[in-house]
N, C-alpha and C. Protein backbone atom coordinates (compact mmCIF):
# COMPACT_ATOMS: atom_id res chain seq x y z
N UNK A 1 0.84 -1.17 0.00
CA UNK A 1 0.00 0.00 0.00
C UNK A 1 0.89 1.23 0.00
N UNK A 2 0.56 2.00 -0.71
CA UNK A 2 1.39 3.42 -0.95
C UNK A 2 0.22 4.44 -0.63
N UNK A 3 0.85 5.26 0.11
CA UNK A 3 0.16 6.81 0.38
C UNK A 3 0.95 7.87 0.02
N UNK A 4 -0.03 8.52 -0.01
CA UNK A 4 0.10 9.61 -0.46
C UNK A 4 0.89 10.48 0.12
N UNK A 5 2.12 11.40 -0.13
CA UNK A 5 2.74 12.29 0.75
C UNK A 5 2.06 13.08 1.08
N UNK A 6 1.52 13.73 0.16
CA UNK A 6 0.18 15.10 0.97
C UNK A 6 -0.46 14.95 1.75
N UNK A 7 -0.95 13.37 1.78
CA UNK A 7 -1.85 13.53 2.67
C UNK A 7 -1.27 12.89 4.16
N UNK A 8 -0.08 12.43 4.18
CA UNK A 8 0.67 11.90 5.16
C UNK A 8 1.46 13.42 5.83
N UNK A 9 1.36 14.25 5.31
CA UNK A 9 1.97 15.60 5.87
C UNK A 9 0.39 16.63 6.27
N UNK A 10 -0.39 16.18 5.45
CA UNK A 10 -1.72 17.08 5.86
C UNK A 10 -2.15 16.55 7.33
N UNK A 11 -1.62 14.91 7.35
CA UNK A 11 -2.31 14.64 8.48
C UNK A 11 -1.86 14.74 9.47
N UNK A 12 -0.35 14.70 9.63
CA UNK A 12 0.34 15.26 10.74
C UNK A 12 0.37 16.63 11.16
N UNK A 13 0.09 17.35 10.22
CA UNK A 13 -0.06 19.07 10.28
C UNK A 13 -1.14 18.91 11.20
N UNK A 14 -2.35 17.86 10.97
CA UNK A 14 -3.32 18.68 11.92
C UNK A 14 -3.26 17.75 13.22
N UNK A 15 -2.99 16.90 12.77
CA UNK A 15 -2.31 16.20 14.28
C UNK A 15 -1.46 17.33 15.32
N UNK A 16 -0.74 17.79 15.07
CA UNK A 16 0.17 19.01 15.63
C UNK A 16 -0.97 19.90 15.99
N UNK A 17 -1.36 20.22 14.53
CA UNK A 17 -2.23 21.69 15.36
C UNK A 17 -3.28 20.98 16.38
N UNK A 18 -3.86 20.10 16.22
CA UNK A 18 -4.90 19.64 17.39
C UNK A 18 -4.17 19.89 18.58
N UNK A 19 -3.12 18.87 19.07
CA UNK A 19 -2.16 18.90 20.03
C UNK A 19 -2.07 20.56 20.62
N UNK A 20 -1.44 21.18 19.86
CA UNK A 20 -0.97 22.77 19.81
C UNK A 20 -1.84 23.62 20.03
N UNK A 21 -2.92 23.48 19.29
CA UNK A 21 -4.46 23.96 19.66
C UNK A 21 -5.41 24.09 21.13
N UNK A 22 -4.89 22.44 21.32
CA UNK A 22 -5.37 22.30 22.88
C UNK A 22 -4.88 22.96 23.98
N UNK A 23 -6.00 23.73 25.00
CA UNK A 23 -5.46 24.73 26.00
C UNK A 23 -4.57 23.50 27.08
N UNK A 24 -5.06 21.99 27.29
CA UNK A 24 -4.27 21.26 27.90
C UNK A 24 -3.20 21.20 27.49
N UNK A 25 -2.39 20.97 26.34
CA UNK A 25 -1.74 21.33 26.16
C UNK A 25 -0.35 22.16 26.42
N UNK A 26 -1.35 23.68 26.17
CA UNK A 26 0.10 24.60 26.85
C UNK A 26 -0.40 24.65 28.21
N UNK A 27 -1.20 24.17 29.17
CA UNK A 27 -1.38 24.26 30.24
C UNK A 27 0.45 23.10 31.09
N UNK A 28 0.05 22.11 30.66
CA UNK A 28 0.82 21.11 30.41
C UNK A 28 2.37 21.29 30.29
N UNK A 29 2.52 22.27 28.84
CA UNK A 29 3.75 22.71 28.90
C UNK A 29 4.32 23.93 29.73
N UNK A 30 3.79 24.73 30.29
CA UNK A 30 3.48 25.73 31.23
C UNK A 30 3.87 25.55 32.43
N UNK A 31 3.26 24.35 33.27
CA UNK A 31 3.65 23.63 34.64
C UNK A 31 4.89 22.97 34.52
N UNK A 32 5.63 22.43 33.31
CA UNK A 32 6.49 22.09 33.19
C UNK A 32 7.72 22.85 33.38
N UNK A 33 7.72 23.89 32.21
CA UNK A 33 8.32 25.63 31.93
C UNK A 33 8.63 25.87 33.62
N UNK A 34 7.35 26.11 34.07
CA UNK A 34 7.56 26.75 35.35
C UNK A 34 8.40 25.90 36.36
N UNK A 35 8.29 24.65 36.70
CA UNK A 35 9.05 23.71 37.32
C UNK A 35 10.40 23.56 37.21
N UNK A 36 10.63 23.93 36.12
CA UNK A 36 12.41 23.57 35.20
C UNK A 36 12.83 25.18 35.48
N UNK A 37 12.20 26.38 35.79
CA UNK A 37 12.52 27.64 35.47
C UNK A 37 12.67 28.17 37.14
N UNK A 38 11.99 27.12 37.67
CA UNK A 38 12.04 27.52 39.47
C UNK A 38 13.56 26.81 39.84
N UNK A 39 13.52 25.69 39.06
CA UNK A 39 15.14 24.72 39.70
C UNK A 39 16.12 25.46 39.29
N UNK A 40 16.15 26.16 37.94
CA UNK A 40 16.80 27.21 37.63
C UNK A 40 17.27 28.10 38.50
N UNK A 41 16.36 28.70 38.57
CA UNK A 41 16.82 30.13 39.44
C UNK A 41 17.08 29.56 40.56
N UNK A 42 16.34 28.42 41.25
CA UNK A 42 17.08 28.55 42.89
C UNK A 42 18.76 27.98 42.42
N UNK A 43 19.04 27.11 41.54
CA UNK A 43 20.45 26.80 41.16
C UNK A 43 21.33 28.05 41.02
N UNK A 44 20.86 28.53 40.87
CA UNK A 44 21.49 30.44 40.27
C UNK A 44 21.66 31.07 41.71
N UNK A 45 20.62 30.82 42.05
CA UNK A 45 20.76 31.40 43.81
C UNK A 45 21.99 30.82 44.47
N UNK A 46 21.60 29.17 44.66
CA UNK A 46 22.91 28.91 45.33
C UNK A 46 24.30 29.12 45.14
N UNK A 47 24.31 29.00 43.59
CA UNK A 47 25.62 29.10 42.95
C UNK A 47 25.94 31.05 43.22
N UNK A 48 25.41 32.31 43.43
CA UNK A 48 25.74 33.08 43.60
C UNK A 48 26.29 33.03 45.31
N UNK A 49 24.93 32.47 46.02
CA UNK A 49 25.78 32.60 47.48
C UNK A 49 26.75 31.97 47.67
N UNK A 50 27.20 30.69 46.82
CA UNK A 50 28.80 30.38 47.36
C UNK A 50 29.55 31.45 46.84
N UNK A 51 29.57 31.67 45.64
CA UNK A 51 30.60 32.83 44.95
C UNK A 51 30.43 34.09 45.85
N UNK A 52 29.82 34.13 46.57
CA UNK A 52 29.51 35.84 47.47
C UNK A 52 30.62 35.57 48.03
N UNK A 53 30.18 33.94 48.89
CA UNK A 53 30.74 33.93 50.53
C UNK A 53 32.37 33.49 49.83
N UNK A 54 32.74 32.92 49.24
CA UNK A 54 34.13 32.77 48.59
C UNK A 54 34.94 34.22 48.25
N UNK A 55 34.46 34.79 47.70
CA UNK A 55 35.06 36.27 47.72
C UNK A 55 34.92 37.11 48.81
N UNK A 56 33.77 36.66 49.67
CA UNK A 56 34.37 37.34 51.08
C UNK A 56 35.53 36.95 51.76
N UNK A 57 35.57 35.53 51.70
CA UNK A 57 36.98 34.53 52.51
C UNK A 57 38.16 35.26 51.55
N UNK A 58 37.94 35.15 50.24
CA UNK A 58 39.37 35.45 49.34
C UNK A 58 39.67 37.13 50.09
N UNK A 59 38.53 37.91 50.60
CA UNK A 59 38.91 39.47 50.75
C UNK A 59 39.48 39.51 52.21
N UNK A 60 38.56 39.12 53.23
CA UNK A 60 39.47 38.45 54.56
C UNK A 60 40.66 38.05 54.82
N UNK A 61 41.12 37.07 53.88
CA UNK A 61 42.73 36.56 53.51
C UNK A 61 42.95 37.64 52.97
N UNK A 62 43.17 38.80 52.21
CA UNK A 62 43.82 39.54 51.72
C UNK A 62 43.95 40.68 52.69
N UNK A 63 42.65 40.75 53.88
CA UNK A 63 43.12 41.63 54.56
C UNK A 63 43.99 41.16 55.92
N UNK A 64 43.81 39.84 56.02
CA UNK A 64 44.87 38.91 56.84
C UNK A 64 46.12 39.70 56.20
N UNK A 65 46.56 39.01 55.16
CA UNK A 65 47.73 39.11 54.48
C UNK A 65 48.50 40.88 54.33
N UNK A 66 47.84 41.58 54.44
CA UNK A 66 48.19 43.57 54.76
C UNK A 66 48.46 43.66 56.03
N UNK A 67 47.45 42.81 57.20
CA UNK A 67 47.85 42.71 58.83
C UNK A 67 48.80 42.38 59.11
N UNK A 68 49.49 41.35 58.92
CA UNK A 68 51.07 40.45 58.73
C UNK A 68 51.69 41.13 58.23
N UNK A 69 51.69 41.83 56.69
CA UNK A 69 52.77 42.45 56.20
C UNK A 69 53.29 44.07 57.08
N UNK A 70 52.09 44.55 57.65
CA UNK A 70 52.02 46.00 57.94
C UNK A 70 52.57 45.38 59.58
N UNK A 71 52.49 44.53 59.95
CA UNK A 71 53.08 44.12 61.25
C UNK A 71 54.69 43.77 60.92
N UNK A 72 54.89 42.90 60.06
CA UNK A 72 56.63 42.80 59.70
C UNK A 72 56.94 44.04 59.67
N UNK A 73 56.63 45.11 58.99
CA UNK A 73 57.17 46.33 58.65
C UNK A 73 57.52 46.92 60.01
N UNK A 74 56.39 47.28 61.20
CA UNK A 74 56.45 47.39 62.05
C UNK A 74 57.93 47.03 62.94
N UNK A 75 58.03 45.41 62.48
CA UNK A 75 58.72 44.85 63.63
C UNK A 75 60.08 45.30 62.92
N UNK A 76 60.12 45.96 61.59
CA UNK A 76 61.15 46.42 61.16
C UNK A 76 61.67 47.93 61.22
N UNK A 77 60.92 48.62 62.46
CA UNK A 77 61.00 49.60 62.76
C UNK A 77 60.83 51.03 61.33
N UNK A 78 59.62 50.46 60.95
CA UNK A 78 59.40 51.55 59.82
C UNK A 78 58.28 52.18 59.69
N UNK A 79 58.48 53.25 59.89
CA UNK A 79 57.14 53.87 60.25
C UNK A 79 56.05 54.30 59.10
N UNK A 80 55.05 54.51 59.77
CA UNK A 80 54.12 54.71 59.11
C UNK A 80 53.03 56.03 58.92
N UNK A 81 52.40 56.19 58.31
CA UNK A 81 51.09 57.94 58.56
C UNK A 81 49.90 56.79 58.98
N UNK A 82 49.10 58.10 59.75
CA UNK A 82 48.27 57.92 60.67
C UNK A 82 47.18 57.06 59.63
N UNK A 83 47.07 57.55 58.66
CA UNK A 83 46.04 56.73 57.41
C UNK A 83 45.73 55.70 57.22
N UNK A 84 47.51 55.58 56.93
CA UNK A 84 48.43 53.74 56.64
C UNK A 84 47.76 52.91 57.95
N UNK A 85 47.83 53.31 58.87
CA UNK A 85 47.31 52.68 60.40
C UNK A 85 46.01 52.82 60.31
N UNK A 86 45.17 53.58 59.90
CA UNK A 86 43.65 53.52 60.44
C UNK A 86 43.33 52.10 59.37
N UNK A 87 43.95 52.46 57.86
CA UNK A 87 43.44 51.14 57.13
C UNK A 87 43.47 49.83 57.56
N UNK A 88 44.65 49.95 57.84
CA UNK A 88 44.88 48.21 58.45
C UNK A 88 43.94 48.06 59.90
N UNK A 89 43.80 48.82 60.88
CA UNK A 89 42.86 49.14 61.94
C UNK A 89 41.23 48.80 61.50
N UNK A 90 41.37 49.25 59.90
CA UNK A 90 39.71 48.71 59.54
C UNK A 90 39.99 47.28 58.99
N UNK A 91 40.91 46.73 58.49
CA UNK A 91 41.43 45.62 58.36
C UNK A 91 41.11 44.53 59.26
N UNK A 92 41.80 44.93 60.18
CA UNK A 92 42.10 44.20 61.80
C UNK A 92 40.40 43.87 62.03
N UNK A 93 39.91 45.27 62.07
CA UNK A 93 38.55 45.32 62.44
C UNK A 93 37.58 44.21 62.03
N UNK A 94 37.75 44.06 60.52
CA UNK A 94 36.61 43.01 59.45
C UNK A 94 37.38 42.06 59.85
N UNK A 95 38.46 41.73 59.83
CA UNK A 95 38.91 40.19 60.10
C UNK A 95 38.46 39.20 61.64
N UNK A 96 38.24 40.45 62.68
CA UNK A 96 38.13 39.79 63.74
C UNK A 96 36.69 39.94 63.87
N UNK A 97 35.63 40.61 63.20
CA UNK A 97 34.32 40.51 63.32
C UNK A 97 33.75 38.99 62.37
N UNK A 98 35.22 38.73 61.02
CA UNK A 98 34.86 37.76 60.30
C UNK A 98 34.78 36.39 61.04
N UNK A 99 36.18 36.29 61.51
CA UNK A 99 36.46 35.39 62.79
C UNK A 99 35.31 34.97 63.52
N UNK A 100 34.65 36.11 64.26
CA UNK A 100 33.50 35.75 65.35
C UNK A 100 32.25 34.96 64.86
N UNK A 101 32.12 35.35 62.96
CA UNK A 101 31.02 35.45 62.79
C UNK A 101 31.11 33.82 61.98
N UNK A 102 32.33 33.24 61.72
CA UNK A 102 32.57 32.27 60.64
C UNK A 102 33.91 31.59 61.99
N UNK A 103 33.44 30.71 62.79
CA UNK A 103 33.94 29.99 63.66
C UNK A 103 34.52 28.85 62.86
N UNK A 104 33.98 28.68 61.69
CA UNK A 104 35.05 27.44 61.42
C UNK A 104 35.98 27.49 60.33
N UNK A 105 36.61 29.53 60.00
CA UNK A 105 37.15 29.89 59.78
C UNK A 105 38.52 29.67 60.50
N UNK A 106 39.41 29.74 59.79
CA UNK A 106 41.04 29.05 60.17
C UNK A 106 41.34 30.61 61.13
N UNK A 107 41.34 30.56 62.09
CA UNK A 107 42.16 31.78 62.89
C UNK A 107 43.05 31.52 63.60
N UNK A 108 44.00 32.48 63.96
CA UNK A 108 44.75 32.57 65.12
C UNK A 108 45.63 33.10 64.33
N UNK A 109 46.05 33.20 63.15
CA UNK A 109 47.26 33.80 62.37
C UNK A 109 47.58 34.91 62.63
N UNK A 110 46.51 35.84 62.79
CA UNK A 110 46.75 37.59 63.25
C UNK A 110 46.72 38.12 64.32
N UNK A 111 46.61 37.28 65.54
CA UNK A 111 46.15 37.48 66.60
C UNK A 111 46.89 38.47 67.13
N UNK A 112 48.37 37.71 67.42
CA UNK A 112 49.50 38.53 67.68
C UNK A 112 49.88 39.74 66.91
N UNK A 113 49.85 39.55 65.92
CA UNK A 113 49.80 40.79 64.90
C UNK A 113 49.16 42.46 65.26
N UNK A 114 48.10 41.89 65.45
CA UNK A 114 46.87 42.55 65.51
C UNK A 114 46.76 43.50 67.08
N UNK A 115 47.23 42.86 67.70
CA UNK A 115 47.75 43.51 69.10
C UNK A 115 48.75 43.99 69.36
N UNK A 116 49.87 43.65 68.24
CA UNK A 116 51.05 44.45 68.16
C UNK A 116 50.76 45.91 67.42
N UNK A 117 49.68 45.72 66.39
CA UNK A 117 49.78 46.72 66.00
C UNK A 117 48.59 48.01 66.55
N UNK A 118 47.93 47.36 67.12
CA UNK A 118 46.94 48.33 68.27
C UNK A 118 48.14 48.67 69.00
N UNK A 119 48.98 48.03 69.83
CA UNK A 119 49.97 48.62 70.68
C UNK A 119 50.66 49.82 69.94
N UNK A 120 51.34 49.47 69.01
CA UNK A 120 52.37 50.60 68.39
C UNK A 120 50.92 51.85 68.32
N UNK A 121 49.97 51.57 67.48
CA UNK A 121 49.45 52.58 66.91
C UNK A 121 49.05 53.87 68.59
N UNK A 122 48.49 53.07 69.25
CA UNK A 122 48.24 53.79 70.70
C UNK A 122 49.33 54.71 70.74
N UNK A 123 50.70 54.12 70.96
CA UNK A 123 52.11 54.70 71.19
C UNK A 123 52.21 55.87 70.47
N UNK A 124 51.91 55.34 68.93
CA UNK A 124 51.90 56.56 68.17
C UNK A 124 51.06 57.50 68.58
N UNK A 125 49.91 57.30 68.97
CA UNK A 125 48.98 58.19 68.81
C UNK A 125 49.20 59.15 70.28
N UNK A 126 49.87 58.87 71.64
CA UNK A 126 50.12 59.37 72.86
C UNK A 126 51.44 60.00 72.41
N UNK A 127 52.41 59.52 71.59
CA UNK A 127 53.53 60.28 71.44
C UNK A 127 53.45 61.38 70.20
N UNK A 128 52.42 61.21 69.38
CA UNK A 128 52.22 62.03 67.83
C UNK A 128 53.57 61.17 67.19
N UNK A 129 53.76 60.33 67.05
CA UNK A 129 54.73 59.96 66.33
C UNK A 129 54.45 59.18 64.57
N UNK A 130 53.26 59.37 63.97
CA UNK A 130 52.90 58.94 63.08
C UNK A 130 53.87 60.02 61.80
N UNK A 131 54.15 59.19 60.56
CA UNK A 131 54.69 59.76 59.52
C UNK A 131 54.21 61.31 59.50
């Protein structure tokens, strides 16, 4: 038996449009859309809050890493302006509020640091001895 192409394409055309036609249908594809478009975005969500909280840790370590260096300098008797000290002071500041707030954050590295350099800066600040 041979058929006809026309009418083997006429009949799928309306096969489709019936399908396509029907409000079940896009109701159908709709609940779907919406289901796949919610896993979406909350995936997008999570994946932004790790990348937040990762570039907060990477900015923490970097202000670790200015605390240590601005403390060697220190212990190398080189002074500093009152500025240079308040920064690292806001430094000091976010690292040890980060500390409190992220306990299973690696600490203790600046500790000493960090009190050495509150000490000097006091000194400075009772003697005016800043750059």
């Amino acid at each position: 038996m041979v058929i006809d192409p026309n009418i083997l394409i006429g009949g799928i055309i309306s096969i489709i449009v019936a399908i396509v036609g029907s409000g079940g249908f896009w109701q159908y594809l709709s609940s779907k859309s919406s289901k796949v478009l919610h896993i979406a975005v909350e995936n997008v969500k999570a994946d932004l809050k790790r990348l937040k909280e990762e570039e907060e840790q990477k900015e923490i370590q970097n202000a670790r890493r200015r605390i240590l260096r601005f403390n060697d300098e220190l212990l190398n008797n080189v002074d500093h302006s009152k500025e240079y000290f308040d920064d690292v002071i806001d430094d000091a500041t976010r690292y040890k509020n980060y500390c409190l707030e992220h306990p299973s954050f690696q600490n203790g590295k600046a500790v000493m640091a960090i009190k050495n350099i509150e000490r000097v800066y006091q000194m400075c600040m009772e003697e005016h001895k800043f750059l």
